[in-house]
PDB file of N, CA and C in Angstrom:
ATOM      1  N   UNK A   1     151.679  58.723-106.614  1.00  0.00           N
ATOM      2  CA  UNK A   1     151.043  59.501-107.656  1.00  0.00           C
ATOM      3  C   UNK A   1     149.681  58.860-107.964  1.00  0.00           C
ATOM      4  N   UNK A   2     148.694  59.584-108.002  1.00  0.00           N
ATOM      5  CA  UNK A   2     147.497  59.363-108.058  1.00  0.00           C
ATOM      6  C   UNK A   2     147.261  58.493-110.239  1.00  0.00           C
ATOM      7  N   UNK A   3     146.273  58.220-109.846  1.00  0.00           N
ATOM      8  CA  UNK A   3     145.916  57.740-111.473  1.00  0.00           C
ATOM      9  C   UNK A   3     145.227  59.217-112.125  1.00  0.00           C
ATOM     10  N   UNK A   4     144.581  60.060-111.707  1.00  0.00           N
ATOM     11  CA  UNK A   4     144.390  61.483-112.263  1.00  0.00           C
ATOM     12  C   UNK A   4     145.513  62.281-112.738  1.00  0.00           C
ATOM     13  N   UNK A   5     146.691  62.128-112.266  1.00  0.00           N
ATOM     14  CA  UNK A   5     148.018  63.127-112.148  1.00  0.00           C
ATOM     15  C   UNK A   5     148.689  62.207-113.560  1.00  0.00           C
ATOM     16  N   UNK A   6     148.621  60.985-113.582  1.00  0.00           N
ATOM     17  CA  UNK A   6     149.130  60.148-114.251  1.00  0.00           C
ATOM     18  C   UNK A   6     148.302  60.698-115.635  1.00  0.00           C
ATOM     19  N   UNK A   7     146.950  60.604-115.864  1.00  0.00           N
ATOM     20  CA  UNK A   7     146.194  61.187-117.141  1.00  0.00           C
ATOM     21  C   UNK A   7     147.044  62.652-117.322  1.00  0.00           C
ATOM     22  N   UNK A   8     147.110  63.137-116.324  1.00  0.00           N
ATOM     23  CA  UNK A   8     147.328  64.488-116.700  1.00  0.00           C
ATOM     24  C   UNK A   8     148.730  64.585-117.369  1.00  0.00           C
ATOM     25  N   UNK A   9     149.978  64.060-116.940  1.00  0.00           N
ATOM     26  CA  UNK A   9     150.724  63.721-117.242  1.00  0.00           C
ATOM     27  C   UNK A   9     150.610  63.519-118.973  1.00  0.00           C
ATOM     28  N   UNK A  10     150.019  62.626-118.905  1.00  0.00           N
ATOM     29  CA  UNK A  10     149.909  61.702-120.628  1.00  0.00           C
ATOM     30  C   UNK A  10     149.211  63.077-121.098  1.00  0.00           C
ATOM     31  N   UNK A  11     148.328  64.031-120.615  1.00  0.00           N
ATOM     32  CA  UNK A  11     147.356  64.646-121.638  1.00  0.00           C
ATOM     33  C   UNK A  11     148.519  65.894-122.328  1.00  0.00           C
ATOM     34  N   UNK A  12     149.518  66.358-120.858  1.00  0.00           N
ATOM     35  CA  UNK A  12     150.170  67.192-121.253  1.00  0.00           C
ATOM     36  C   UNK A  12     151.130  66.816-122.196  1.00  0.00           C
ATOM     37  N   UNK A  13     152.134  65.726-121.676  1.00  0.00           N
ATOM     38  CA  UNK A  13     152.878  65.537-123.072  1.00  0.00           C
ATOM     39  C   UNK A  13     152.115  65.287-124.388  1.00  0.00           C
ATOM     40  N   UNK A  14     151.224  64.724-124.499  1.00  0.00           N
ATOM     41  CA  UNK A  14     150.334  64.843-126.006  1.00  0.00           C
ATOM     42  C   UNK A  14     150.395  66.109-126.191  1.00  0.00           C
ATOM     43  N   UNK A  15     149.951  67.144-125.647  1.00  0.00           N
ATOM     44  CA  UNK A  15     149.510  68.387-126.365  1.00  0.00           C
ATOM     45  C   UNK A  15     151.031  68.928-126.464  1.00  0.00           C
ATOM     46  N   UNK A  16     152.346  68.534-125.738  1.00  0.00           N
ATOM     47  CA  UNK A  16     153.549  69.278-125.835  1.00  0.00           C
ATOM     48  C   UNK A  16     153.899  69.386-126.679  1.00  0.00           C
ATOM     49  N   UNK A  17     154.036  67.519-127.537  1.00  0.00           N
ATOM     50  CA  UNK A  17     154.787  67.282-127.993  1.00  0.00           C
ATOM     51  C   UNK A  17     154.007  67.401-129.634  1.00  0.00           C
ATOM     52  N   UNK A  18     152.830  67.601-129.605  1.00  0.00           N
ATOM     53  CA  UNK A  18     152.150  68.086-130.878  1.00  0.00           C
ATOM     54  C   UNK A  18     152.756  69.188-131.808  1.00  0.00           C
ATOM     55  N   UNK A  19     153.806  69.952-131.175  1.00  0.00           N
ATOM     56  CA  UNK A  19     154.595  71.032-131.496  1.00  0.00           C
ATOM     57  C   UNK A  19     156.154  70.338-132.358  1.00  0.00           C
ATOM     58  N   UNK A  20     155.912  69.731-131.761  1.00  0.00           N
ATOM     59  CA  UNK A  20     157.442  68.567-132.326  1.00  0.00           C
ATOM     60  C   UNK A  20     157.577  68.622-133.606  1.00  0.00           C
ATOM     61  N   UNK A  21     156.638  68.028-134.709  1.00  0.00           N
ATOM     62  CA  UNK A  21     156.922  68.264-136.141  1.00  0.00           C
ATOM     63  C   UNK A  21     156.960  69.108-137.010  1.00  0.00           C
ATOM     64  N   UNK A  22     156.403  70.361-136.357  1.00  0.00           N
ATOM     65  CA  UNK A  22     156.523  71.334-136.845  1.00  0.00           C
ATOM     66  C   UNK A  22     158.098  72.392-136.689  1.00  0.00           C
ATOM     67  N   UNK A  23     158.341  72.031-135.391  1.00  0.00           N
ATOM     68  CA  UNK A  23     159.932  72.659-135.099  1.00  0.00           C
ATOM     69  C   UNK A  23     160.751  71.259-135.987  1.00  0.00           C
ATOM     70  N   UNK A  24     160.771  69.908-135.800  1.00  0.00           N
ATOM     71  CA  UNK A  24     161.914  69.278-136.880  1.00  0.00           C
ATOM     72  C   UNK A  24     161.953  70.003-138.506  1.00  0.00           C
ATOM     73  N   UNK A  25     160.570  70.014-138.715  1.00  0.00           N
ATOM     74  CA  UNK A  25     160.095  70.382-140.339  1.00  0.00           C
ATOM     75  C   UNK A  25     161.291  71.752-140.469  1.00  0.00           C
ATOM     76  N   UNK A  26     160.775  72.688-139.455  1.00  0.00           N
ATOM     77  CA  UNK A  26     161.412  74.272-139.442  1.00  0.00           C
ATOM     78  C   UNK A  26     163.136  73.611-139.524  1.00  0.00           C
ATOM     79  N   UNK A  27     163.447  73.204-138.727  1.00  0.00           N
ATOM     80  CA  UNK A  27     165.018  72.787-138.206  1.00  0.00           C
ATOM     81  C   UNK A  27     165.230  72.396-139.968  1.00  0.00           C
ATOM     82  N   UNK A  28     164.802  71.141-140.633  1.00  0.00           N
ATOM     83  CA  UNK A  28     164.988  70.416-141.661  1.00  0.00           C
ATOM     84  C   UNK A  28     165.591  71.556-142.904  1.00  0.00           C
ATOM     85  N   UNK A  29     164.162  72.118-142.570  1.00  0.00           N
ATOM     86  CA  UNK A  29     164.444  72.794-143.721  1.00  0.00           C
ATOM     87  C   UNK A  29     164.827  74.354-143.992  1.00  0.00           C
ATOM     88  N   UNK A  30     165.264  74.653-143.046  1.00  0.00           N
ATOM     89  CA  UNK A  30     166.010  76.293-142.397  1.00  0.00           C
ATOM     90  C   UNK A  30     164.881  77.286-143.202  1.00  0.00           C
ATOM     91  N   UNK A  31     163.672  76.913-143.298  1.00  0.00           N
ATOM     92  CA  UNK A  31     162.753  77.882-143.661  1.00  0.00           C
ATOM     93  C   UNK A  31     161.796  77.441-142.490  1.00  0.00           C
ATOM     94  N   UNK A  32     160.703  79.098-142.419  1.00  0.00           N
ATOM     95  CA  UNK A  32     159.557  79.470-141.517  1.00  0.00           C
ATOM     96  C   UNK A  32     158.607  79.790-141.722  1.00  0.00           C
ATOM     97  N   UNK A  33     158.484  80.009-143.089  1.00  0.00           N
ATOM     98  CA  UNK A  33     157.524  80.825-143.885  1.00  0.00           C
ATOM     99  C   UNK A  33     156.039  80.532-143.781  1.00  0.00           C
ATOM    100  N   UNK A  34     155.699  78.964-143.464  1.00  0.00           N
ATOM    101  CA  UNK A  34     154.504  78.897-143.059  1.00  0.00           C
ATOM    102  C   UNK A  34     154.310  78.625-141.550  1.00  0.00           C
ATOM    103  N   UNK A  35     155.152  78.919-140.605  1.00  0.00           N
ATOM    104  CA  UNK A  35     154.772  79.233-139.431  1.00  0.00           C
ATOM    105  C   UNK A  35     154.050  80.560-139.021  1.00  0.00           C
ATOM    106  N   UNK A  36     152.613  80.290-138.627  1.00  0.00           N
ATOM    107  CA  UNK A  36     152.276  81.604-138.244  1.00  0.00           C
ATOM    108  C   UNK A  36     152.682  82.343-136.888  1.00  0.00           C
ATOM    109  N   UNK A  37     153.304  83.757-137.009  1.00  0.00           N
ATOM    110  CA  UNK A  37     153.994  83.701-135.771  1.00  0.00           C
ATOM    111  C   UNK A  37     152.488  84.546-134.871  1.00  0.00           C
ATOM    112  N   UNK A  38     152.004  84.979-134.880  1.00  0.00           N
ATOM    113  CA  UNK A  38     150.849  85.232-134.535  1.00  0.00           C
ATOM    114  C   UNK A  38     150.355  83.886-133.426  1.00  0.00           C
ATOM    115  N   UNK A  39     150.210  82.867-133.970  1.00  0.00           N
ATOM    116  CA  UNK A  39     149.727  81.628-133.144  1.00  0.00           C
ATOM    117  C   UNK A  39     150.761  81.216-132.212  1.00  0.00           C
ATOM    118  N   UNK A  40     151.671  81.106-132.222  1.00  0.00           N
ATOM    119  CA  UNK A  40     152.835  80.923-131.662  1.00  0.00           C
ATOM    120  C   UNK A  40     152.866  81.493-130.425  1.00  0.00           C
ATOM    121  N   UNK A  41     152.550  83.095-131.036  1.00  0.00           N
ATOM    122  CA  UNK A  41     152.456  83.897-129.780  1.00  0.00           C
ATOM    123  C   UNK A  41     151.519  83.906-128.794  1.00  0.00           C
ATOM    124  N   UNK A  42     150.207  83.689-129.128  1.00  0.00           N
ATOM    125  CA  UNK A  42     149.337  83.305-128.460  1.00  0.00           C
ATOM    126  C   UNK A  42     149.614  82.247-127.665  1.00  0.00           C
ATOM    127  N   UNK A  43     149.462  81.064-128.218  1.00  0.00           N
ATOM    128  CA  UNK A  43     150.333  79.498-127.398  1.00  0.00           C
ATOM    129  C   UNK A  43     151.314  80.057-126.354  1.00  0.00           C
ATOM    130  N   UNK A  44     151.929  80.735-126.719  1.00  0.00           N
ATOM    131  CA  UNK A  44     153.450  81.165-125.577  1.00  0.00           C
ATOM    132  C   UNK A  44     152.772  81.810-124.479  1.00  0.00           C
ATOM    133  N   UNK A  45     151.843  82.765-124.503  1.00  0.00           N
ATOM    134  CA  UNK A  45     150.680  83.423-123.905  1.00  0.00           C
ATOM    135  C   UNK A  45     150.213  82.529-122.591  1.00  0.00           C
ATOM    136  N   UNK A  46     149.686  81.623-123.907  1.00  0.00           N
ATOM    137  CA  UNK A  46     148.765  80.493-123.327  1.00  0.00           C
ATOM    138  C   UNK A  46     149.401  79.377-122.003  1.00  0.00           C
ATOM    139  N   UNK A  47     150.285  78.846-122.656  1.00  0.00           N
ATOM    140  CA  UNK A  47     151.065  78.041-121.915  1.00  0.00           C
ATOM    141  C   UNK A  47     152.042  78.446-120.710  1.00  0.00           C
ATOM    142  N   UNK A  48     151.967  80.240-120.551  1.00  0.00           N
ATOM    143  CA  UNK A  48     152.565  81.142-119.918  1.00  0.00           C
ATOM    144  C   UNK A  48     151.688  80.579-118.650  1.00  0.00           C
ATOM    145  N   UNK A  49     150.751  81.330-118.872  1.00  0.00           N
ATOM    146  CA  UNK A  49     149.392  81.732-117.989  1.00  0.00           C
ATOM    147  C   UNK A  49     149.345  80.078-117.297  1.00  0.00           C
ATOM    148  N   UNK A  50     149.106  78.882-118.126  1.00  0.00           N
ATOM    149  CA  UNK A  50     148.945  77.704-117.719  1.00  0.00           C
ATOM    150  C   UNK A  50     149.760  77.096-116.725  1.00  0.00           C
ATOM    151  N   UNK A  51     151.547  77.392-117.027  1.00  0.00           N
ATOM    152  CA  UNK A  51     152.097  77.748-116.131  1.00  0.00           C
ATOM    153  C   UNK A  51     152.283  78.120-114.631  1.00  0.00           C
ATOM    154  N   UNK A  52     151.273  79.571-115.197  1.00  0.00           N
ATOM    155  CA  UNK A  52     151.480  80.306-113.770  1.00  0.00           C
ATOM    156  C   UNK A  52     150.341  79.754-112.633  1.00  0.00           C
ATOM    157  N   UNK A  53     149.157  79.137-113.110  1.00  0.00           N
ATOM    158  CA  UNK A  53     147.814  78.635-112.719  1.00  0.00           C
ATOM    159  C   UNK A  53     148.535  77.422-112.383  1.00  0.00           C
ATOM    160  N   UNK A  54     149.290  76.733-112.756  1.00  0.00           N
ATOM    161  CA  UNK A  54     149.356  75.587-112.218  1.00  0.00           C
ATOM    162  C   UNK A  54     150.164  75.764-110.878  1.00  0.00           C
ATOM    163  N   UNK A  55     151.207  76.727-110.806  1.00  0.00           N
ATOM    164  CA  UNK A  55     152.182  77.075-109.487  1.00  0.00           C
ATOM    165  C   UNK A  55     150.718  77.597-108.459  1.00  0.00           C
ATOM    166  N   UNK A  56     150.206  77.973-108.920  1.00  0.00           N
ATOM    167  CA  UNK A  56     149.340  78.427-108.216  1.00  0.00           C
ATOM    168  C   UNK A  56     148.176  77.374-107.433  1.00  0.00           C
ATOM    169  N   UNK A  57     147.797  76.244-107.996  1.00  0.00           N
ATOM    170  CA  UNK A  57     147.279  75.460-107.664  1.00  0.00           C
ATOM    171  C   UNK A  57     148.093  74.249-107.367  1.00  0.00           C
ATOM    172  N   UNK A  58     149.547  74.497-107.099  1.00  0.00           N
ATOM    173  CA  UNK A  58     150.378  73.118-106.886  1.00  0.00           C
ATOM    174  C   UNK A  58     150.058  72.183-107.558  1.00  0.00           C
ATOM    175  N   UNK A  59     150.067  72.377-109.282  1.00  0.00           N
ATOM    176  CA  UNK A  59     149.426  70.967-110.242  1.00  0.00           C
ATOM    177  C   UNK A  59     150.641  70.463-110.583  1.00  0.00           C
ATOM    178  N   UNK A  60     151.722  69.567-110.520  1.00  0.00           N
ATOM    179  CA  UNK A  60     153.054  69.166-110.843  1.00  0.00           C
ATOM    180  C   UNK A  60     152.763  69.231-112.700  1.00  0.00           C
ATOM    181  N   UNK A  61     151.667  68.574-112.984  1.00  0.00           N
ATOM    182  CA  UNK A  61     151.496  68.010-114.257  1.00  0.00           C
ATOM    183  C   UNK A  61     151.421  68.968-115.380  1.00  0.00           C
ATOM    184  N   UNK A  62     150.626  70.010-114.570  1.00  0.00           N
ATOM    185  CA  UNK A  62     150.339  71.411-115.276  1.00  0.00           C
ATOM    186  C   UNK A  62     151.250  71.821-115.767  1.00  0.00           C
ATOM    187  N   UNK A  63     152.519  72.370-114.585  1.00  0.00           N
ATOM    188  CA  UNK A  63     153.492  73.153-114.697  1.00  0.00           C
ATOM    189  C   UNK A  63     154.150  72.702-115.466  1.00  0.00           C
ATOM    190  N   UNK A  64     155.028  71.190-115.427  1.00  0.00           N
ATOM    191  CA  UNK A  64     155.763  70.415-116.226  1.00  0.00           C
ATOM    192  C   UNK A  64     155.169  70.200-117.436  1.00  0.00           C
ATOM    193  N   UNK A  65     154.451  70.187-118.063  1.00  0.00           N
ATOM    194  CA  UNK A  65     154.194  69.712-119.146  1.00  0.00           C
ATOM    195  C   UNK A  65     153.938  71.020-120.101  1.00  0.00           C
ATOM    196  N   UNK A  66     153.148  72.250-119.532  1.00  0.00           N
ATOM    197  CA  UNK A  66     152.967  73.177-119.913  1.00  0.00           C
ATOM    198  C   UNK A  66     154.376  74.543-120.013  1.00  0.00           C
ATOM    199  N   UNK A  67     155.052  74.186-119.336  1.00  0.00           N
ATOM    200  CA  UNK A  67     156.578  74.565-119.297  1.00  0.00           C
ATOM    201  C   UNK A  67     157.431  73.722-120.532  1.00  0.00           C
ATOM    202  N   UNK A  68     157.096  73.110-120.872  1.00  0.00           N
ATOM    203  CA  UNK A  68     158.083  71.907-121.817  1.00  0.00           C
ATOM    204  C   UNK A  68     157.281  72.881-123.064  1.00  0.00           C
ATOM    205  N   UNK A  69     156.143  73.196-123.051  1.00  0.00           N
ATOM    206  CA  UNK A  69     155.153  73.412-124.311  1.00  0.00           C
ATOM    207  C   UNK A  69     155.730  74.727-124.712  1.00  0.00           C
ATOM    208  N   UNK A  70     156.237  75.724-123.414  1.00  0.00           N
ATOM    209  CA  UNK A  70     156.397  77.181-123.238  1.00  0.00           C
ATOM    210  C   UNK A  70     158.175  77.209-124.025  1.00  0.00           C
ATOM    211  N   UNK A  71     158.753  76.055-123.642  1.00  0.00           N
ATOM    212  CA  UNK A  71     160.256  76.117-124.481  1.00  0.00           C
ATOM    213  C   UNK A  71     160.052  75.742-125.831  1.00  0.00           C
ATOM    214  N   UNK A  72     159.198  74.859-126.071  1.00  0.00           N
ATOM    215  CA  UNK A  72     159.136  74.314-127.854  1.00  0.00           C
ATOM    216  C   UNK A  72     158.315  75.615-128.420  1.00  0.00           C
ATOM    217  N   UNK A  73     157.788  76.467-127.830  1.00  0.00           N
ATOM    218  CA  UNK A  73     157.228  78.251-128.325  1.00  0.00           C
ATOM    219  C   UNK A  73     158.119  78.849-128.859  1.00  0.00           C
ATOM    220  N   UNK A  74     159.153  79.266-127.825  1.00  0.00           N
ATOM    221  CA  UNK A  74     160.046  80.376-127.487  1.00  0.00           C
ATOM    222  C   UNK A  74     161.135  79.701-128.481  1.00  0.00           C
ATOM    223  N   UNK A  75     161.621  78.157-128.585  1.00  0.00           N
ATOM    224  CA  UNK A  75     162.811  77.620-129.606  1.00  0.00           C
ATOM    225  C   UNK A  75     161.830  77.871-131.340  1.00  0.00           C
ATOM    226  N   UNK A  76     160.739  77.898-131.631  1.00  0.00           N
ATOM    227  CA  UNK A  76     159.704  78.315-132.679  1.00  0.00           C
ATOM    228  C   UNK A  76     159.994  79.547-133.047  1.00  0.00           C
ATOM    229  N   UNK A  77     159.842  80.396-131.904  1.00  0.00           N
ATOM    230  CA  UNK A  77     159.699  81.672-132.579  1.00  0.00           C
ATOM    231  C   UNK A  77     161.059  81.945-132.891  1.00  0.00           C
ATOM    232  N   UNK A  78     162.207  81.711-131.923  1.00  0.00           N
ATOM    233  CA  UNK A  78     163.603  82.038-132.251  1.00  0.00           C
ATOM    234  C   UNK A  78     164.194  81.506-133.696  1.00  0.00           C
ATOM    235  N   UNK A  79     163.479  80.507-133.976  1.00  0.00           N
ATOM    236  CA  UNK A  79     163.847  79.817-135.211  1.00  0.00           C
ATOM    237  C   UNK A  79     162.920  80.619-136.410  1.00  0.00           C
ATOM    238  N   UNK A  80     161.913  80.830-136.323  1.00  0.00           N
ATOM    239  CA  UNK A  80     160.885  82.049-136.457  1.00  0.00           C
ATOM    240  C   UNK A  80     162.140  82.934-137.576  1.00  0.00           C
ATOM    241  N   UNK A  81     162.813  83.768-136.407  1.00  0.00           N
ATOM    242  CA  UNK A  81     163.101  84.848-136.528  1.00  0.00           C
ATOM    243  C   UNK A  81     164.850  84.631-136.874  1.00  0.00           C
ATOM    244  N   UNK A  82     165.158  83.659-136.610  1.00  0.00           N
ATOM    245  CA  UNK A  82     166.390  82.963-137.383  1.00  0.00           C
ATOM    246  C   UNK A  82     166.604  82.617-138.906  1.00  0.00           C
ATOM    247  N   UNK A  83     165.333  82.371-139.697  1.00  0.00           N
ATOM    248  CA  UNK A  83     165.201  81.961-140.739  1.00  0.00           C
ATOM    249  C   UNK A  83     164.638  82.416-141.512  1.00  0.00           C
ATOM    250  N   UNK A  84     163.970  84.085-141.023  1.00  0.00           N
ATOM    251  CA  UNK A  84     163.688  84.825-141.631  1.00  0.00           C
ATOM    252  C   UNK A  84     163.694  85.489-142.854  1.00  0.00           C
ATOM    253  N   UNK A  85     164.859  85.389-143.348  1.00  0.00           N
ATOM    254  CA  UNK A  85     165.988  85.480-144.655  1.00  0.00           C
ATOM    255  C   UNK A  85     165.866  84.650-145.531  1.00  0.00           C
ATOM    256  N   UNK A  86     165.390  82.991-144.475  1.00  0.00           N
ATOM    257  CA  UNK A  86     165.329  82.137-145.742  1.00  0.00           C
ATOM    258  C   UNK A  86     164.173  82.229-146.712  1.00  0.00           C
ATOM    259  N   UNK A  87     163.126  82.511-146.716  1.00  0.00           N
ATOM    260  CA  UNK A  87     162.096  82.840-147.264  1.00  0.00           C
ATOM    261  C   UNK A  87     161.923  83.721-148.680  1.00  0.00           C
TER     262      UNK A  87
END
């Protein structure tokens, strides 16, 4: 593994895992109310597409990291729409 793949690596989990306190916060406190689901959706969009560009360019780092980003979306919005009530 190259030392570029290795940055990339580190850049993606940073940006993955930036999503993290906001899904514990949601989990904590079975409310959503200030999640915008609007952004969410976009990101899911986003990290879709990033995804698909990376299969496309054989980027390991891309895919993996931007795939990890695409499940902490999709567990957001489901929780989103799980807790809907609580509000």
């Amino acid at each position: 593994m190259e030392l570029i793949d290795i940055i990339g690596f580190i850049a993606g989990i940073c940006t993955a895992t930036s999503l993290l306190p906001q899904l514990i916060t949601t989990l904590k406190q079975k409310k959503a109310q200030e999640v915008s689901l609007l952004m969410f959706i976009v990101l899911l969009m986003g990290n879709a597409l990033w995804v698909w560009f990376g299969v496309a360019k054989s980027e390991l780092p891309i895919i993996l990291t931007n795939a990890f980003s695409l499940l902490l979306n999709i567990i957001m919005l489901v929780l989103k729409y799980k807790y809907k009530d609580n509000e």
